[in-house]
Protein backbone atom coordinates (compact mmCIF):
# COMPACT_ATOMS: atom_id res chain seq x y z
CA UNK A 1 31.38 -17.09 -4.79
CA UNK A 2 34.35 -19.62 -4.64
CA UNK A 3 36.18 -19.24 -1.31
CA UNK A 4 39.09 -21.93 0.36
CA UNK A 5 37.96 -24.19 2.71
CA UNK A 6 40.48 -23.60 5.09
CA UNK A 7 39.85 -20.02 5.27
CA UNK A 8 36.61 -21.05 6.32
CA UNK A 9 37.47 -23.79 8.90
CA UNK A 10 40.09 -20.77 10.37
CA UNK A 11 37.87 -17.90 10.32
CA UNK A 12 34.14 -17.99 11.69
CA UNK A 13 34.00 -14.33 11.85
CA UNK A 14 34.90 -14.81 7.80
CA UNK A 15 32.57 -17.11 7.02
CA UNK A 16 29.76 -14.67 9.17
CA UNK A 17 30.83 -11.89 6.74
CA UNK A 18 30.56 -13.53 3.76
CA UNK A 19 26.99 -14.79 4.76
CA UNK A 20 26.20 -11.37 5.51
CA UNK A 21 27.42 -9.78 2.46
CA UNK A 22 26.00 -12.28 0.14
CA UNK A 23 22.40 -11.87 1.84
CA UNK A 24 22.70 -7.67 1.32
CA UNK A 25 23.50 -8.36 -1.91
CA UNK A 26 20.22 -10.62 -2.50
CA UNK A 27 18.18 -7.96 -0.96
CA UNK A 28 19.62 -5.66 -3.65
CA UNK A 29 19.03 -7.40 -6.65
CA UNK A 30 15.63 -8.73 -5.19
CA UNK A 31 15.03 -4.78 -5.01
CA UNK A 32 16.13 -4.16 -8.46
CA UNK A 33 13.79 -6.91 -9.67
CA UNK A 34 10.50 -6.29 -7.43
CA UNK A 35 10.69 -2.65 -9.28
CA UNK A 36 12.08 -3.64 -12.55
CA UNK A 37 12.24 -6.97 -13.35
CA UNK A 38 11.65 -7.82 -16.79
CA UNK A 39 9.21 -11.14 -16.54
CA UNK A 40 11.51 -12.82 -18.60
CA UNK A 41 11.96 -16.98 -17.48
CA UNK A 42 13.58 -16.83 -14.10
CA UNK A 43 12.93 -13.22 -13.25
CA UNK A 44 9.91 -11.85 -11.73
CA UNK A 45 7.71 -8.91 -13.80
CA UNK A 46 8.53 -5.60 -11.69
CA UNK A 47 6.50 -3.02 -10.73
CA UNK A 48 7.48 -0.31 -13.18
CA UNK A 49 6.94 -3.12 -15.49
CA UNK A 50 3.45 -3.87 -14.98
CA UNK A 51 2.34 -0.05 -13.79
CA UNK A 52 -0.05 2.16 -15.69
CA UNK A 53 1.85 5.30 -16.81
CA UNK A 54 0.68 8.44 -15.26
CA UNK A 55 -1.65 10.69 -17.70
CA UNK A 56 -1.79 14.39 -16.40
CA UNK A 57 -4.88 15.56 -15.91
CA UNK A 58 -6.59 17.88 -18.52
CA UNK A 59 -6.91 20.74 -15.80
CA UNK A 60 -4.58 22.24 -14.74
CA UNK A 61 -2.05 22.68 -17.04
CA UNK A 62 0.50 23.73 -14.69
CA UNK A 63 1.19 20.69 -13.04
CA UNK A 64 4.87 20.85 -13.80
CA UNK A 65 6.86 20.35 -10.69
CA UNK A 66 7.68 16.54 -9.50
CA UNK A 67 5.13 17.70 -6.56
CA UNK A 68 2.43 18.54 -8.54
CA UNK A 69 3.02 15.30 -10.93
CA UNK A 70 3.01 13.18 -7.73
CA UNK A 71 0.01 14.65 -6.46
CA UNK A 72 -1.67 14.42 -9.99
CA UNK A 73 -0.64 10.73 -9.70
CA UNK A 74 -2.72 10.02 -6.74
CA UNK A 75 -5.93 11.26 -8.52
CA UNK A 76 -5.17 9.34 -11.34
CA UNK A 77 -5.14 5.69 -8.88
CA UNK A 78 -8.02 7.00 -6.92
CA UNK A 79 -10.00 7.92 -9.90
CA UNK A 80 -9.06 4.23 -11.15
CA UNK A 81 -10.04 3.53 -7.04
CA UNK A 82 -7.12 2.79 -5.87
CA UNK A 83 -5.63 4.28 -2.57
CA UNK A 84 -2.09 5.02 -2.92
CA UNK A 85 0.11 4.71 0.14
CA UNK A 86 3.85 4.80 -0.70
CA UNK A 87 5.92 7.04 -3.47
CA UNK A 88 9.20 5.14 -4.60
CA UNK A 89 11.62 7.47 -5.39
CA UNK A 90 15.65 7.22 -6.35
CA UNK A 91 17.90 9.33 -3.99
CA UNK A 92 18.36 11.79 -5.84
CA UNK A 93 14.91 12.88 -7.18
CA UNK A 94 13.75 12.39 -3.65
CA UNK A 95 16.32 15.17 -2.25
CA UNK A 96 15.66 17.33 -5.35
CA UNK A 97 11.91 17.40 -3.93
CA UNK A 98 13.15 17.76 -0.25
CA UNK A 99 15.87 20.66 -1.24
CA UNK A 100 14.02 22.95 -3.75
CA UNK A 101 13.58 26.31 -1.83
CA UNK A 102 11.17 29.47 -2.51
CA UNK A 103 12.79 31.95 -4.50
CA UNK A 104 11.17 34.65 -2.80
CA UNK A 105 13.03 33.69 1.02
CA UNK A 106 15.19 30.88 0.31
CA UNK A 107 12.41 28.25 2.60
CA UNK A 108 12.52 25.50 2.05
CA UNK A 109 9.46 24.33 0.15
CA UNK A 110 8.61 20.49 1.87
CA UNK A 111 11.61 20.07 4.20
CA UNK A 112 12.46 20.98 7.71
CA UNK A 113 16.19 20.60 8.36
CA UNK A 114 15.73 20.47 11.99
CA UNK A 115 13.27 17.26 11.51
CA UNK A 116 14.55 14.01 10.81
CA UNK A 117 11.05 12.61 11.05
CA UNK A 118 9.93 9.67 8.67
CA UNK A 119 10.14 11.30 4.49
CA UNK A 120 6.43 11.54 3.26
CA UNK A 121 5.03 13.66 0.28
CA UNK A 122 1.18 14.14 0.23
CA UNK A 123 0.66 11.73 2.91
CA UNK A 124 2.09 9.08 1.17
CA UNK A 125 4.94 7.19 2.73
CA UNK A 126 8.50 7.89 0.69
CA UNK A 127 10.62 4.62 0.11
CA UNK A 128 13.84 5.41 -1.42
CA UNK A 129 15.81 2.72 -3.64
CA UNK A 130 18.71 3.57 -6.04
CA UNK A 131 16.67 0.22 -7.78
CA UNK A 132 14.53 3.51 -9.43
CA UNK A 133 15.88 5.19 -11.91
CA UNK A 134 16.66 8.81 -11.98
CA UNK A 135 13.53 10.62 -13.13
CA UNK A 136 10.97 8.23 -12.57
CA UNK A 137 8.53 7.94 -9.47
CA UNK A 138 5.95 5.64 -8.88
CA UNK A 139 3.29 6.12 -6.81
CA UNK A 140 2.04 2.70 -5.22
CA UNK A 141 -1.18 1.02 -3.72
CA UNK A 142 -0.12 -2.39 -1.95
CA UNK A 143 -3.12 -4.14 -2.66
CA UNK A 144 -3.00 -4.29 -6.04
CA UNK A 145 0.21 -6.45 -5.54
CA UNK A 146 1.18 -9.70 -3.04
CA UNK A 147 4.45 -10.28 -2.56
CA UNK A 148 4.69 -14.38 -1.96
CA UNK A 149 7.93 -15.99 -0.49
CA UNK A 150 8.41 -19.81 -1.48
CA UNK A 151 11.72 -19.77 0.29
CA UNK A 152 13.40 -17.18 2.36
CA UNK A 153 16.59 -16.01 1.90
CA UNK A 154 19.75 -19.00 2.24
CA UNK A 155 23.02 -19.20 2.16
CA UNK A 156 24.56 -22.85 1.29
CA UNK A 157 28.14 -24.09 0.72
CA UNK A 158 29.04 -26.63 -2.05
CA UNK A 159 31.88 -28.62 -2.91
CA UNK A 160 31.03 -30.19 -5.39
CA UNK A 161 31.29 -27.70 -8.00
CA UNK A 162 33.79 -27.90 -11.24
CA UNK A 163 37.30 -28.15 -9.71
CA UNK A 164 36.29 -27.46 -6.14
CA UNK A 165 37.36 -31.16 -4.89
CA UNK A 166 40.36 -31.06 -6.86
CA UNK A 167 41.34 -27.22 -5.83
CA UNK A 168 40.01 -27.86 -1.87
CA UNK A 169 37.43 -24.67 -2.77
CA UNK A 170 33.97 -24.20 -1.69
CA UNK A 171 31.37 -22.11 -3.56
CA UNK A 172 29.03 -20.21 -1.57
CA UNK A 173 26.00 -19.59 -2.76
CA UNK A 174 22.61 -17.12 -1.34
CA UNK A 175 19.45 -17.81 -2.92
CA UNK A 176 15.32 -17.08 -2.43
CA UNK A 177 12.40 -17.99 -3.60
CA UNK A 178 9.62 -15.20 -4.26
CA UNK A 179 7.11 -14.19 -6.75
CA UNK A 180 5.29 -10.91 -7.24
CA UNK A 181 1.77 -10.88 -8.30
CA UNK A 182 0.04 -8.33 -9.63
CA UNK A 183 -4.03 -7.97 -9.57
CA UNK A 184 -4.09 -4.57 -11.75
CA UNK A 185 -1.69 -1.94 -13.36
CA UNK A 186 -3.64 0.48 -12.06
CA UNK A 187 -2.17 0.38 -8.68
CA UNK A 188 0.76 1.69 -9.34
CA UNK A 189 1.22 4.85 -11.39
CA UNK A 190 4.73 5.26 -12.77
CA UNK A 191 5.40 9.14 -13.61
CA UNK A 192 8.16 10.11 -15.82
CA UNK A 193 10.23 13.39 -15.20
């Protein structure tokens, strides 16, 4: 981002938030591409990218809920022995699961308002991103990826930068280095609602 040197020279506290803001918004899109990046030159090949999709089990054939696809999901990366321990969800799947009551008394099927406890669903630990789309899930097993940083996260000022000199602007720029590698597809299982 281009930003006036002065303003920075005047204002620590500004130049603190816009080294803040610029790192959230690297941890964002380094979200976005650890699930979905593309592979394409420059980008790394996401998870949902390079994840088996999930094939329901021929028995039984009422695994229709998100719950019962999740669970279905598991069996499908241990039978390829795999352990899952995480479910990715977006925000709103994940409180669609948490908020679906019985018809019968109005419980609450896998929630307990009172409990703020950690979000889990069949053991597995529930990471939430709005990085997921709507409607998919993934069900994940660690090991079958390593997550290497070359460079952790930076934030650098230039001036020298088109008309920076000749406009007394600085551009500010936050970068990383990381690559994701994966050892198999078959530890993650990507289920589509």
């Amino acid at each position: 981002i281009p930003v006036s040197k002065q303003v920075l020279d005047d204002s620590p506290l500004l130049a603190s938030y816009i080294d803040s803001r610029l790192l959230y918004g690297l941890k964002l899109r380094e979200d976005g591409q650890l699930l979905n990046g593309t592979g394409v030159t420059g980008y790394i090949r996401g998870i949902n990218t390079n994840s088996t999709a999930h094939a329901q089990a021929d028995s039984p054939e009422s695994y229709t809920s998100a719950l019962d696809k999740v669970a279905d999901a598991i069996r499908q990366a241990q039978q390829a022995n795999y352990e899952p321990t995480a479910v990715i969800l977006n925000p709103k799947d994940c409180w669609d699961i948490y908020l679906s009551k019985s018809s019968g008394d109005g419980n609450y099927f896998y929630a307990n308002p009172t409990d703020r406890g950690p979000l889990r669903l069949w053991g597995l630990d529930v990471v939430i991103s709005n990085s997921q789309t709507a409607g998919t899930i993934t069900v994940l097993d660690p090991m079958a990826y390593l997550l290497v940083h070359r460079e952790d996260a930076v934030v650098e000022a230039f001036e020298q930068d088109s008309t920076n000199v000749q406009k007394n602007m600085v551009t500010i720029r936050a970068e990383e280095r990381l690559a994701l590698v994966s050892f198999t597809t078959a530890g993650a299982i990507k289920i589509t609602l």
